[in-house]
C-alpha atoms as a PDB file:
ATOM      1  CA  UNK A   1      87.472  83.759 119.589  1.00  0.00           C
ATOM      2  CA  UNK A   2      90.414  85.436 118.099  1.00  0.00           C
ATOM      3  CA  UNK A   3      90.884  85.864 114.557  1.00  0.00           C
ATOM      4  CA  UNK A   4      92.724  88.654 112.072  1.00  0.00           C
ATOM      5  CA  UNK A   5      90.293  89.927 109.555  1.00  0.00           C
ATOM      6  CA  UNK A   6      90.770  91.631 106.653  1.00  0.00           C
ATOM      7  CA  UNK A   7      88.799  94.078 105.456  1.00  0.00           C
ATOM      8  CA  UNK A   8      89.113  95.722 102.140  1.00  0.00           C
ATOM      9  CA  UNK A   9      87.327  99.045 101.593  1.00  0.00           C
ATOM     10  CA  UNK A  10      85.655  99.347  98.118  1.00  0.00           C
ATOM     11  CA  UNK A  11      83.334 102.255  99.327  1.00  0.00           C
ATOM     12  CA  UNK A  12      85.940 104.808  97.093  1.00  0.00           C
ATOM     13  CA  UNK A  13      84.678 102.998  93.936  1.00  0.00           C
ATOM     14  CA  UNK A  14      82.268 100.330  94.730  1.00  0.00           C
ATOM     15  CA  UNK A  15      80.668 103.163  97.168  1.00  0.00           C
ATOM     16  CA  UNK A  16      80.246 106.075  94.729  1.00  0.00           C
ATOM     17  CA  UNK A  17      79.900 104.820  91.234  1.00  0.00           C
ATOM     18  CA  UNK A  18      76.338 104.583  91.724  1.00  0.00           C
ATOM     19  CA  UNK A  19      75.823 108.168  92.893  1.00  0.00           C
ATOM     20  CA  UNK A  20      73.796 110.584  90.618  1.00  0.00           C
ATOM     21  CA  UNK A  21      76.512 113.403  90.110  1.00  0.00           C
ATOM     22  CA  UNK A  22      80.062 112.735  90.094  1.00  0.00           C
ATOM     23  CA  UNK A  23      81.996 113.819  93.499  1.00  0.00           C
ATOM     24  CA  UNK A  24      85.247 116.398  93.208  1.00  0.00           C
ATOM     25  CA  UNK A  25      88.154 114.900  93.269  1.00  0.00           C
ATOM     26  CA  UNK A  26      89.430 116.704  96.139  1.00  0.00           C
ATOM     27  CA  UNK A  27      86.658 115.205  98.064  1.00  0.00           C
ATOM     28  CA  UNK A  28      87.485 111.772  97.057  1.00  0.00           C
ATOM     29  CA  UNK A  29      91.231 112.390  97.356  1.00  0.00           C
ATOM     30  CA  UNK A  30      90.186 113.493 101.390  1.00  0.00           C
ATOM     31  CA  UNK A  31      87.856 110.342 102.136  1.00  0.00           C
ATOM     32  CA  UNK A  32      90.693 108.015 100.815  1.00  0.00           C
ATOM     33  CA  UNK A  33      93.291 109.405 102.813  1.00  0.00           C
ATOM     34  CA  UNK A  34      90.857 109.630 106.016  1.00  0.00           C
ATOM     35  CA  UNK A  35      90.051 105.903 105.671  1.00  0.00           C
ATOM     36  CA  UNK A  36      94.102 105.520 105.637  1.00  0.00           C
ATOM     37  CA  UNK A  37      94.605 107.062 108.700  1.00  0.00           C
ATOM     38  CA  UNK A  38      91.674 104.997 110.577  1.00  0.00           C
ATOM     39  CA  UNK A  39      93.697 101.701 109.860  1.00  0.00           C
ATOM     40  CA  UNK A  40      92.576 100.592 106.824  1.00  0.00           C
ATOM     41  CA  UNK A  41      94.967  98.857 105.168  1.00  0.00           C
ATOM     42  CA  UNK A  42      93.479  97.926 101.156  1.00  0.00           C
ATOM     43  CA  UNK A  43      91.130 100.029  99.451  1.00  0.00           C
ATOM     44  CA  UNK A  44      89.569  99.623  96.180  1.00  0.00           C
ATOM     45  CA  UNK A  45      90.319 102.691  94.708  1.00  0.00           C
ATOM     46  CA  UNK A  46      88.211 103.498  91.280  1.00  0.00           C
ATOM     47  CA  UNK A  47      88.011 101.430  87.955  1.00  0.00           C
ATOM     48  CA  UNK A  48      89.469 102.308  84.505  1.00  0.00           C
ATOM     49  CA  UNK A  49      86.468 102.401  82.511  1.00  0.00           C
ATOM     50  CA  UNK A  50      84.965 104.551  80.192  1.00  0.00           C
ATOM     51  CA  UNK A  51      83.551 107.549  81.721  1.00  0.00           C
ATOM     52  CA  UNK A  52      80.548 107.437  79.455  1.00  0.00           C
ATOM     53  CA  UNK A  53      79.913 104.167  81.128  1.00  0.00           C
ATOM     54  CA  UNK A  54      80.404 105.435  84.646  1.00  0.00           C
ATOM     55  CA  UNK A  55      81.436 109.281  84.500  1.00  0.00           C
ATOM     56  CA  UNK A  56      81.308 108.910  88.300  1.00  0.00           C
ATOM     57  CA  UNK A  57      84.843 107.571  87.754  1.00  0.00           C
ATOM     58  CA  UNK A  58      85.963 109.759  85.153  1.00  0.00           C
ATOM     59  CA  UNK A  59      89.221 111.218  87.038  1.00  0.00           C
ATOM     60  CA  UNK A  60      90.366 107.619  87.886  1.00  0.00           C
ATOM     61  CA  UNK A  61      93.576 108.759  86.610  1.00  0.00           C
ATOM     62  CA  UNK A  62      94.132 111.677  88.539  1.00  0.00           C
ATOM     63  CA  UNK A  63      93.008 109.989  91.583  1.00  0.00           C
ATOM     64  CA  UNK A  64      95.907 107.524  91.018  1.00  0.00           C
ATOM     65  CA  UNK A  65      98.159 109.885  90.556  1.00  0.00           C
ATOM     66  CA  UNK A  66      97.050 111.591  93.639  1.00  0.00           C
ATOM     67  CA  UNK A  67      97.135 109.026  96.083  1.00  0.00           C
ATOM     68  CA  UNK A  68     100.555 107.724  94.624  1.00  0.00           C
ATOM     69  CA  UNK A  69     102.008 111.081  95.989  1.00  0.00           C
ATOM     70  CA  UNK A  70     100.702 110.465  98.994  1.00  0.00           C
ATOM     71  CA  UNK A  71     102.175 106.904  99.395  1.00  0.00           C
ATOM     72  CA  UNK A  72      99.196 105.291  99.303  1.00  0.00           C
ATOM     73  CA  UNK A  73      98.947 103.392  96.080  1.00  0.00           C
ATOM     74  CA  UNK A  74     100.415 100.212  97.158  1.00  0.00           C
ATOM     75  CA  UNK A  75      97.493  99.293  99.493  1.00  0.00           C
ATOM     76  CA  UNK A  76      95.275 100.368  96.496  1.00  0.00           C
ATOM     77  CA  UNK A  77      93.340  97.922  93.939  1.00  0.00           C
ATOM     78  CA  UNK A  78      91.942  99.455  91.302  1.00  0.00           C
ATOM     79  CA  UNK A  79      89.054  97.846  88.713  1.00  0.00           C
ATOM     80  CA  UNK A  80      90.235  96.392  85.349  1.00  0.00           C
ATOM     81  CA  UNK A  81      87.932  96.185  82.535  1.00  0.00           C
ATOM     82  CA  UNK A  82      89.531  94.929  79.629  1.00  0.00           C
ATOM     83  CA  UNK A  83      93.505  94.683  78.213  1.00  0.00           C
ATOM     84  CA  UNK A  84      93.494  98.546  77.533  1.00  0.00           C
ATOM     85  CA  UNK A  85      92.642  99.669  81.281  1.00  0.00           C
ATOM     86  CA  UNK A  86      95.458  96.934  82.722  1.00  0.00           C
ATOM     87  CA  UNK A  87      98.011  98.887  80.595  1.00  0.00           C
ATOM     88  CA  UNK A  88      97.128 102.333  81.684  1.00  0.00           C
ATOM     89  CA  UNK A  89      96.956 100.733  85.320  1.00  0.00           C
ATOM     90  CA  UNK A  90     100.409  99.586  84.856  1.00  0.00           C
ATOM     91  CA  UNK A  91     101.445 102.962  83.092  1.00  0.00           C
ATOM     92  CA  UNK A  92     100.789 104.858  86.476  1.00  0.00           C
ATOM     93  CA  UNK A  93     102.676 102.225  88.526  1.00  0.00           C
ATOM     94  CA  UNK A  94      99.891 100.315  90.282  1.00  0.00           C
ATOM     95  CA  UNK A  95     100.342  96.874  91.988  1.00  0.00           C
ATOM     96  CA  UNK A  96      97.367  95.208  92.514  1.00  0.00           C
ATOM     97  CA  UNK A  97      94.402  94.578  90.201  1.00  0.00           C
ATOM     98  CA  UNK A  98      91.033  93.706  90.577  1.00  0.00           C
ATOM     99  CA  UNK A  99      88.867  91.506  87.747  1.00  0.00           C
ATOM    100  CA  UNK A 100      85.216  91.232  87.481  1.00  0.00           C
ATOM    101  CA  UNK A 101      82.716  88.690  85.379  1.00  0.00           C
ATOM    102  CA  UNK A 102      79.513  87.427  86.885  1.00  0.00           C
ATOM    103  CA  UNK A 103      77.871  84.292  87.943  1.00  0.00           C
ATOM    104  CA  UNK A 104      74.965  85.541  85.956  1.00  0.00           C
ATOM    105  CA  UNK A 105      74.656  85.289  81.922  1.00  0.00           C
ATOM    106  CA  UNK A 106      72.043  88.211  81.634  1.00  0.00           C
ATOM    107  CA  UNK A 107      73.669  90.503  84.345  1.00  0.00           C
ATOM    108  CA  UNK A 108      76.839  90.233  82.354  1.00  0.00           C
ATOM    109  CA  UNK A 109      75.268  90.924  79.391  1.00  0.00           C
ATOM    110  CA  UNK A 110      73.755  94.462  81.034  1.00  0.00           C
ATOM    111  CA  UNK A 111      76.574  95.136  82.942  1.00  0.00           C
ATOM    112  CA  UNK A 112      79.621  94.378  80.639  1.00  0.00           C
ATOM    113  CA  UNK A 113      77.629  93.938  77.372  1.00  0.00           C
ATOM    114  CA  UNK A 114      79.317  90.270  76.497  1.00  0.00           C
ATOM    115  CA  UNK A 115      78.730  86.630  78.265  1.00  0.00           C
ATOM    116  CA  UNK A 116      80.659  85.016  80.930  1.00  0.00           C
ATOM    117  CA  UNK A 117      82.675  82.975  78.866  1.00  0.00           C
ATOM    118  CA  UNK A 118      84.014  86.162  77.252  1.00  0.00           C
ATOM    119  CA  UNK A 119      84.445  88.022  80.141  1.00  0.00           C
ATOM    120  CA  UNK A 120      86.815  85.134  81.150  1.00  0.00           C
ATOM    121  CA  UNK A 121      88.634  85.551  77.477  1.00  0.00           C
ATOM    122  CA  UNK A 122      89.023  88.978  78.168  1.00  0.00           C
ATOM    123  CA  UNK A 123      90.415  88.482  81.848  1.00  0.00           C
ATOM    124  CA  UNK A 124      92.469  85.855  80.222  1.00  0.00           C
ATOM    125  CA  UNK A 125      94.190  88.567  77.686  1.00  0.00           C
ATOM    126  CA  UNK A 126      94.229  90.847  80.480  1.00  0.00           C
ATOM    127  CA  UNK A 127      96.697  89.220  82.987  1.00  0.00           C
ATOM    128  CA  UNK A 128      99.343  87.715  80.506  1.00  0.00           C
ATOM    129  CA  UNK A 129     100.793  91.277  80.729  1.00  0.00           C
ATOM    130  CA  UNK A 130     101.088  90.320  84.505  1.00  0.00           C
ATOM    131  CA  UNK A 131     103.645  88.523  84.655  1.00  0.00           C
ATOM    132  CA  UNK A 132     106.074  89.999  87.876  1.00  0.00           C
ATOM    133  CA  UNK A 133     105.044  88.191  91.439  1.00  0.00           C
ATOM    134  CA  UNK A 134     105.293  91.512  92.343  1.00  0.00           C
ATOM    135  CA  UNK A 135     101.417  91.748  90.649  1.00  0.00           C
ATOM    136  CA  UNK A 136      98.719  90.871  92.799  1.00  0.00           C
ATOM    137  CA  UNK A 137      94.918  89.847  91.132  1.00  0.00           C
ATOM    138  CA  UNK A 138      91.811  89.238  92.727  1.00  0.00           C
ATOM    139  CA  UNK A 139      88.682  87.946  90.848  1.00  0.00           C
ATOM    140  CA  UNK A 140      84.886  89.385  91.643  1.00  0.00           C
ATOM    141  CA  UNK A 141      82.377  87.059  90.702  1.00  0.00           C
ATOM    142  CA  UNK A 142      79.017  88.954  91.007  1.00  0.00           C
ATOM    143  CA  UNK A 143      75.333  87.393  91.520  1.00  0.00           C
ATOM    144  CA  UNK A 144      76.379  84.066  93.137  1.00  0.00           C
ATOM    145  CA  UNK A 145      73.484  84.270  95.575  1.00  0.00           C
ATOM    146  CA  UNK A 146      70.779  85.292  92.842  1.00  0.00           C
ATOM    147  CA  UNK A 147      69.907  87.469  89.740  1.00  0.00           C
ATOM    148  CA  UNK A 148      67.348  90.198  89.272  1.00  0.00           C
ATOM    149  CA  UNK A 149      67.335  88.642  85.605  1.00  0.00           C
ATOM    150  CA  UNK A 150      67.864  85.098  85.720  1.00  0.00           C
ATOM    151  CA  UNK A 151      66.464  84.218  89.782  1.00  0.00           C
ATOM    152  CA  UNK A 152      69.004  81.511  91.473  1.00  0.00           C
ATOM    153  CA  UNK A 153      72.536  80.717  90.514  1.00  0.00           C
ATOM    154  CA  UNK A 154      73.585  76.664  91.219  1.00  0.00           C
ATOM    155  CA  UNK A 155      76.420  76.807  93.210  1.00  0.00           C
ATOM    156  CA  UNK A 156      78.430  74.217  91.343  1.00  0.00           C
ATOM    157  CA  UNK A 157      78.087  76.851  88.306  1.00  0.00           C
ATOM    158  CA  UNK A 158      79.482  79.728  90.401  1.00  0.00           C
ATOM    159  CA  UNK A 159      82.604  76.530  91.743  1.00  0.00           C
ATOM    160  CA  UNK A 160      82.817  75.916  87.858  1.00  0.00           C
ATOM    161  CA  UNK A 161      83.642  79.665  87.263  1.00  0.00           C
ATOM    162  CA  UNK A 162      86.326  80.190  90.356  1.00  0.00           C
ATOM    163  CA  UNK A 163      87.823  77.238  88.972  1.00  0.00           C
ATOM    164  CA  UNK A 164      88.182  79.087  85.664  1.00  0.00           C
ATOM    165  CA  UNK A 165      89.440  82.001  87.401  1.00  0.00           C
ATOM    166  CA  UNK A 166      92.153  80.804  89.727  1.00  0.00           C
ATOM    167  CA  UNK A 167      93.365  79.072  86.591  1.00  0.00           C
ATOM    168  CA  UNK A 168      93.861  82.524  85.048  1.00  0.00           C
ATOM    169  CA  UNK A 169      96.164  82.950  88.663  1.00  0.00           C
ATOM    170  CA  UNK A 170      94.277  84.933  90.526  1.00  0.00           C
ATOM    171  CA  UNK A 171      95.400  85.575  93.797  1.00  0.00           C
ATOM    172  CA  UNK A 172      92.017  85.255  95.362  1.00  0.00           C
ATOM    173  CA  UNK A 173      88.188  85.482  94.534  1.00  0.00           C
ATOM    174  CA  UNK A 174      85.663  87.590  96.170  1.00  0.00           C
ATOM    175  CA  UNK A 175      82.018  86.570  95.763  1.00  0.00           C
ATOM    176  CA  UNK A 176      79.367  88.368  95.688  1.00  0.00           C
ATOM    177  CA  UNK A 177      76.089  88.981  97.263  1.00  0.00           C
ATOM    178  CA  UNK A 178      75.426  91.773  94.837  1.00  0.00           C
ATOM    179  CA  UNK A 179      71.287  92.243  95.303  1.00  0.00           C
ATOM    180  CA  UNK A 180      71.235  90.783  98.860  1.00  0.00           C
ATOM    181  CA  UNK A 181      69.925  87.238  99.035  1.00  0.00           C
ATOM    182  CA  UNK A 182      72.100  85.468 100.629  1.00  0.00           C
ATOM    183  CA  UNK A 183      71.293  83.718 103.787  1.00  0.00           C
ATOM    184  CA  UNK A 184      73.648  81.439 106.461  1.00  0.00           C
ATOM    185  CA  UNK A 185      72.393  78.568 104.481  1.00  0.00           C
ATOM    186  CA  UNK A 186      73.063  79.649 101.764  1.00  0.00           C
ATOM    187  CA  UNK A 187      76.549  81.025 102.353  1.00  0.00           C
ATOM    188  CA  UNK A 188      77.258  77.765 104.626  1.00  0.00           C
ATOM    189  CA  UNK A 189      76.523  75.481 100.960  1.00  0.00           C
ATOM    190  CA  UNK A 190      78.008  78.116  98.688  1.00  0.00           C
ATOM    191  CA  UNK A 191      81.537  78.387 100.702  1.00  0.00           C
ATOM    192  CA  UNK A 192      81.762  74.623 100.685  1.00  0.00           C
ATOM    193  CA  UNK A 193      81.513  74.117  97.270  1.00  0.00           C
ATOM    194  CA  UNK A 194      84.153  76.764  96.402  1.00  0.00           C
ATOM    195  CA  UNK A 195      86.296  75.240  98.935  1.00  0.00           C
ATOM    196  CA  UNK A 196      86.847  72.286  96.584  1.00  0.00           C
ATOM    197  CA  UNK A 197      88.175  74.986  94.342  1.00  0.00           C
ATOM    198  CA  UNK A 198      90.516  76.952  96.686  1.00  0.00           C
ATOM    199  CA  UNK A 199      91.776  77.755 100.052  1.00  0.00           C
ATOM    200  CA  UNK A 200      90.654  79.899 102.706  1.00  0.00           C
ATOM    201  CA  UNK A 201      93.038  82.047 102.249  1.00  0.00           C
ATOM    202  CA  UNK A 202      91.952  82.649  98.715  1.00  0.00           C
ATOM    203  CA  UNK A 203      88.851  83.507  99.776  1.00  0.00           C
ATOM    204  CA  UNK A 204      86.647  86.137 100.300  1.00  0.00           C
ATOM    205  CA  UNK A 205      82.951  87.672 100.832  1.00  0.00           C
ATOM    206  CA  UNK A 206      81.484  90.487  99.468  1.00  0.00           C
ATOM    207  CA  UNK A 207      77.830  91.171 101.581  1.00  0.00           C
ATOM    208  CA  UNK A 208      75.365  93.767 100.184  1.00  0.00           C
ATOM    209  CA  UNK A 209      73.141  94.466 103.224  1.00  0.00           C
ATOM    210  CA  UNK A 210      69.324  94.497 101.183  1.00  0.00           C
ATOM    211  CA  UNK A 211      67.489  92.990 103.694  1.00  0.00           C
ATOM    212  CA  UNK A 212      69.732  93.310 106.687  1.00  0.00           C
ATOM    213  CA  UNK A 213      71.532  89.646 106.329  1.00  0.00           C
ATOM    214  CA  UNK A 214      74.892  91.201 105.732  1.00  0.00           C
ATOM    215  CA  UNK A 215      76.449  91.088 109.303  1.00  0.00           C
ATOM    216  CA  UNK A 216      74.655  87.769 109.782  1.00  0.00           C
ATOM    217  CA  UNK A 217      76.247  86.284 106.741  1.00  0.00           C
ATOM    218  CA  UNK A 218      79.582  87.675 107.643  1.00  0.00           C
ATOM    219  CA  UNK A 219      79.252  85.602 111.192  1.00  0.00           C
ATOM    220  CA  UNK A 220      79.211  82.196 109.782  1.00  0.00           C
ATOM    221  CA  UNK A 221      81.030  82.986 107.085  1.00  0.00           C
ATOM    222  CA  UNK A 222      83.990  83.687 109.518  1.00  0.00           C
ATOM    223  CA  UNK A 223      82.694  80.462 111.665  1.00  0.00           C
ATOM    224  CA  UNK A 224      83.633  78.809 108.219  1.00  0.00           C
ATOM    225  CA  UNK A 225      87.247  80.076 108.611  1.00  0.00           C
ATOM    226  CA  UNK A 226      86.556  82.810 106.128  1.00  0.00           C
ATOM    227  CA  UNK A 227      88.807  85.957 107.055  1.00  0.00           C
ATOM    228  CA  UNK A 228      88.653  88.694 104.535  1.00  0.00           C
ATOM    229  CA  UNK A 229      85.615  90.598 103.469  1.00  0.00           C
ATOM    230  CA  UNK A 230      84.089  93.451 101.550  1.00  0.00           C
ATOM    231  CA  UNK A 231      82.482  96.064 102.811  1.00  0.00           C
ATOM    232  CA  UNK A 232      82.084  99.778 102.287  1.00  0.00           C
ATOM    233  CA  UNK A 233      81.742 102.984 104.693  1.00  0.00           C
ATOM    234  CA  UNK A 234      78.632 104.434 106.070  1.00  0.00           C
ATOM    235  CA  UNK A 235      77.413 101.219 103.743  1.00  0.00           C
ATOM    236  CA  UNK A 236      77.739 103.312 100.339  1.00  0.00           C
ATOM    237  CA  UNK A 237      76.985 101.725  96.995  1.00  0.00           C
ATOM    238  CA  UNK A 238      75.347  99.611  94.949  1.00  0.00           C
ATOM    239  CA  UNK A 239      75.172  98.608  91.337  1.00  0.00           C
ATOM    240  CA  UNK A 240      73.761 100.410  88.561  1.00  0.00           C
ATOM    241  CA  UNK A 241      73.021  97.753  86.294  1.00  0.00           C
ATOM    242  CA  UNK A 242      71.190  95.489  88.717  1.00  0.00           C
ATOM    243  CA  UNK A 243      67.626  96.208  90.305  1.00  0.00           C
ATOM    244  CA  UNK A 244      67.579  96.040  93.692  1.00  0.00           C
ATOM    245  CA  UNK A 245      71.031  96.408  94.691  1.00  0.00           C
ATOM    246  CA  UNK A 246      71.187  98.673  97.886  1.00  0.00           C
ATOM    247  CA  UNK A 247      74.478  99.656  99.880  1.00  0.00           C
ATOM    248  CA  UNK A 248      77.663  97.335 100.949  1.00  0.00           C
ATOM    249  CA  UNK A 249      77.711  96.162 104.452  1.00  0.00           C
ATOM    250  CA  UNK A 250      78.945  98.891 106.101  1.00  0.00           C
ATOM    251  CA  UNK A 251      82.340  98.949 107.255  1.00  0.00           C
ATOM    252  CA  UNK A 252      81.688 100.427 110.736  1.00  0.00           C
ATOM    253  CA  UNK A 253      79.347  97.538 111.421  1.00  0.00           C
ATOM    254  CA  UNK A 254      81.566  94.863 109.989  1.00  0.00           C
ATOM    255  CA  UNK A 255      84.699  96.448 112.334  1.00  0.00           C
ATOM    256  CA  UNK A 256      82.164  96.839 115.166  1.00  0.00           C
ATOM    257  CA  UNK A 257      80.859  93.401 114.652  1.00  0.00           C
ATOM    258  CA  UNK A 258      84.653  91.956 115.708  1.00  0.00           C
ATOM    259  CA  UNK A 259      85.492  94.600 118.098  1.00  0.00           C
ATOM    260  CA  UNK A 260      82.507  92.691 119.843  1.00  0.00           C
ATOM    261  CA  UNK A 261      83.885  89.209 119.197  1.00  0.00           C
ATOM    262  CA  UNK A 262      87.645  90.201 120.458  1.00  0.00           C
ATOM    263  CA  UNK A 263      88.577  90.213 116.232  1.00  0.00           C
ATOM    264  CA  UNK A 264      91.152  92.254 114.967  1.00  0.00           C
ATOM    265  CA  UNK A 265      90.901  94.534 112.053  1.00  0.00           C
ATOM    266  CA  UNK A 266      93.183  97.144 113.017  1.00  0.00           C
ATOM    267  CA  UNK A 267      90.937  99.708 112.571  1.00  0.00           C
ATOM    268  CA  UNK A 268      89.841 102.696 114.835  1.00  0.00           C
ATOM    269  CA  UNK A 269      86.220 102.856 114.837  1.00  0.00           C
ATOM    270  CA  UNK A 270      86.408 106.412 116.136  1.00  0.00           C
ATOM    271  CA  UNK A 271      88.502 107.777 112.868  1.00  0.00           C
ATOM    272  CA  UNK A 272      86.363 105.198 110.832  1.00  0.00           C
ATOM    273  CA  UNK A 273      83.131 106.842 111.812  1.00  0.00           C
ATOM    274  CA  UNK A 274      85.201 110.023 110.920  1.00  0.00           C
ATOM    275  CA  UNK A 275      85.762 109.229 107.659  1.00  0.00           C
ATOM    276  CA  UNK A 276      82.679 109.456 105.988  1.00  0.00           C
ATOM    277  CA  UNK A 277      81.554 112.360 107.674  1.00  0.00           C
ATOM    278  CA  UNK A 278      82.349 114.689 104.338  1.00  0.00           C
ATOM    279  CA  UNK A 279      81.333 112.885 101.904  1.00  0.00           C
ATOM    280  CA  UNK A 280      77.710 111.989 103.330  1.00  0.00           C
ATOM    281  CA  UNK A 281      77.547 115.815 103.884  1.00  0.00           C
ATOM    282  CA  UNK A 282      78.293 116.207  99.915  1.00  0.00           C
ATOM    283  CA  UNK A 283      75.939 113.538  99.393  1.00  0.00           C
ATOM    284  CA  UNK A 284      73.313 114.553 101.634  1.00  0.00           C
ATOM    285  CA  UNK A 285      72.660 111.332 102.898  1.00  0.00           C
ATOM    286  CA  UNK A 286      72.295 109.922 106.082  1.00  0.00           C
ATOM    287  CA  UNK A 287      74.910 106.842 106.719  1.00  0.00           C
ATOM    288  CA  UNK A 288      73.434 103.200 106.727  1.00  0.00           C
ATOM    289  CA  UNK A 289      75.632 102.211 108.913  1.00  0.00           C
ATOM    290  CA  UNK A 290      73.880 101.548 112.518  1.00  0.00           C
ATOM    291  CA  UNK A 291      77.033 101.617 114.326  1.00  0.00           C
ATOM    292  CA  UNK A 292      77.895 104.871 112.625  1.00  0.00           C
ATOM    293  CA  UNK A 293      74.328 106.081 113.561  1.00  0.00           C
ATOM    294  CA  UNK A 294      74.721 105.234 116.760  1.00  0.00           C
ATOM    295  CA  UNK A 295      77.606 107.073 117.855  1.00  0.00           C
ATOM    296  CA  UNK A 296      78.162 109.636 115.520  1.00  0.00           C
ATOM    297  CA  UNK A 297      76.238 112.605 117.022  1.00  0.00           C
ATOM    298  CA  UNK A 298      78.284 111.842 119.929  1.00  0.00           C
ATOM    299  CA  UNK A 299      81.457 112.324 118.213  1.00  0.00           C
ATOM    300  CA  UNK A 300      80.438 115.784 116.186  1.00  0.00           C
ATOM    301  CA  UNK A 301      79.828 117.216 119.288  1.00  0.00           C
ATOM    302  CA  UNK A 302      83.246 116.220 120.475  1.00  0.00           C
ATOM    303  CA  UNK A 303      84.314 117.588 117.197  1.00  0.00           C
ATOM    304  CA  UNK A 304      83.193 120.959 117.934  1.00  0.00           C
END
């Protein structure tokens, strides 16, 4: 079966804004450029939020700055919270911006402290400043396979709120799996009832790997004709306002996973596995990637 798939890499922001101490910016400026040279070709970069809400990303700034110099910044999407963070984004020449409301009334209410109808509003205020097709946008919609707070989501509620969003002219939606209950039933019923909404093409999945369904979920997603996905390296991340919500699918099993089924990412799995090696040193973690697991003790030792 051949197929492209894209893959955008959130593990820069997605990946380490749940981490308990915030990591130097060299650091960060190093695993960006690393995931560059292994063939990724869109990262989410950080968010502009306040960095008493998430000091983890409190030198979002610089780190725009820096990987601007380093010619970088056009394959980057950065996090918008509100009208004020789209006009700093825009201030320090950025292209492509990232939304987020949730599928979940209480989640939205933890995580962005107003209800999903106002998150909307505020995307809504948000992207009238956007008005070059140079701009691209991309919606998250969060907890559209279940909520710590409020159990299942219908999926004709989640449809109702994509339809809301592409109206706002997003490019494309990514939902997701953000506490790891979805299933290949689940995705198969959830995917067709968004399809009434949009295309493909607009389309895209965002696995958190709880339970070990991610890679699963990913496969008949893509037998669905679903093409671009979420995932993060050495499976990094999480989110701090929901209980329960472990680490991204990990890139290295996602580009593994296609490598397998003659897929193309355009990714080197070698440099991939690479990538992370500094920052889960930093972290002192192990990855939770298996792939990475699997073959990175061979590759330190070719390293030395």
């Amino acid at each position: 079966m051949t197929m492209d798939i894209r893959i955008v890499e959130v593990g820069p922001r997605d990946g380490l804004q749940n981490e308990k101490f915030p990591i130097p910016l060299d650091e960060k400026i190093s695993f960006v450029k690393k995931l560059f040279l292994a063939g990724i070709q869109e990262v989410e970069l950080t968010s502009l939020v306040r960095s008493d809400k998430i000091p983890q990303l409190a030198d979002a700034k610089e780190l725009i700055q820096e990987i601007s110099q380093l010619g970088y910044i056009e394959k980057c999407w950065v996090l918008i919270p509100n009208v004020k963070g789209l006009e700093i984004a825009l201030k320090l020449g950025l292209k492509n911006f990232a939304f987020f409301t949730s599928a979940s009334e209480l989640f939205n209410q933890k995580n962005i402290n107003c209800s999903v109808a106002d998150s909307i509003i505020r995307i809504s205020e948000a992207t009238k400043l956007l008005t070059a097709s140079t701009y691209k946008t991309r919606g998250y919609l969060s907890m559209v396979f279940g909520c710590p707070y409020e159990g299942s989501i219908p999926f004709n509620k989640t449809a109702a709120i994509v339809d809301q969003l592409m109206h706002l002219g997003m490019n494309e939606i990514s939902l997701g799996d953000t506490i790891g209950n979805a299933n290949p039933v689940s995705v198969r019923e959830c995917i067709k009832e968004v399809l009434k909404i949009l295309s493909l093409k607009q389309l895209a999945m965002h696995f958190h790997d709880t339970k070990g369904l991610a890679l699963v979920n990913i496969y008949e997603s893509m037998m669905l004709g679903v093409t671009s996905f979420d995932s993060s390296a050495a499976g990094l991340g999480g989110c701090p306002y929901a209980i329960g919500a472990t680490g991204n699918v990990a890139t290295e099993d996602v580009v593994y996973l296609c490598e397998q089924m003659k897929m193309n990412t355009g990714i080197n799995l070698t440099q991939l596995i690479h990538s992370s090696f500094d920052i889960l040193r930093l972290l002192n973690k192990p990855s939770f990637s298996k792939v990475h697991q699997y073959f990175a003790k061979d590759l330190v030792h070719e390293k030395k």
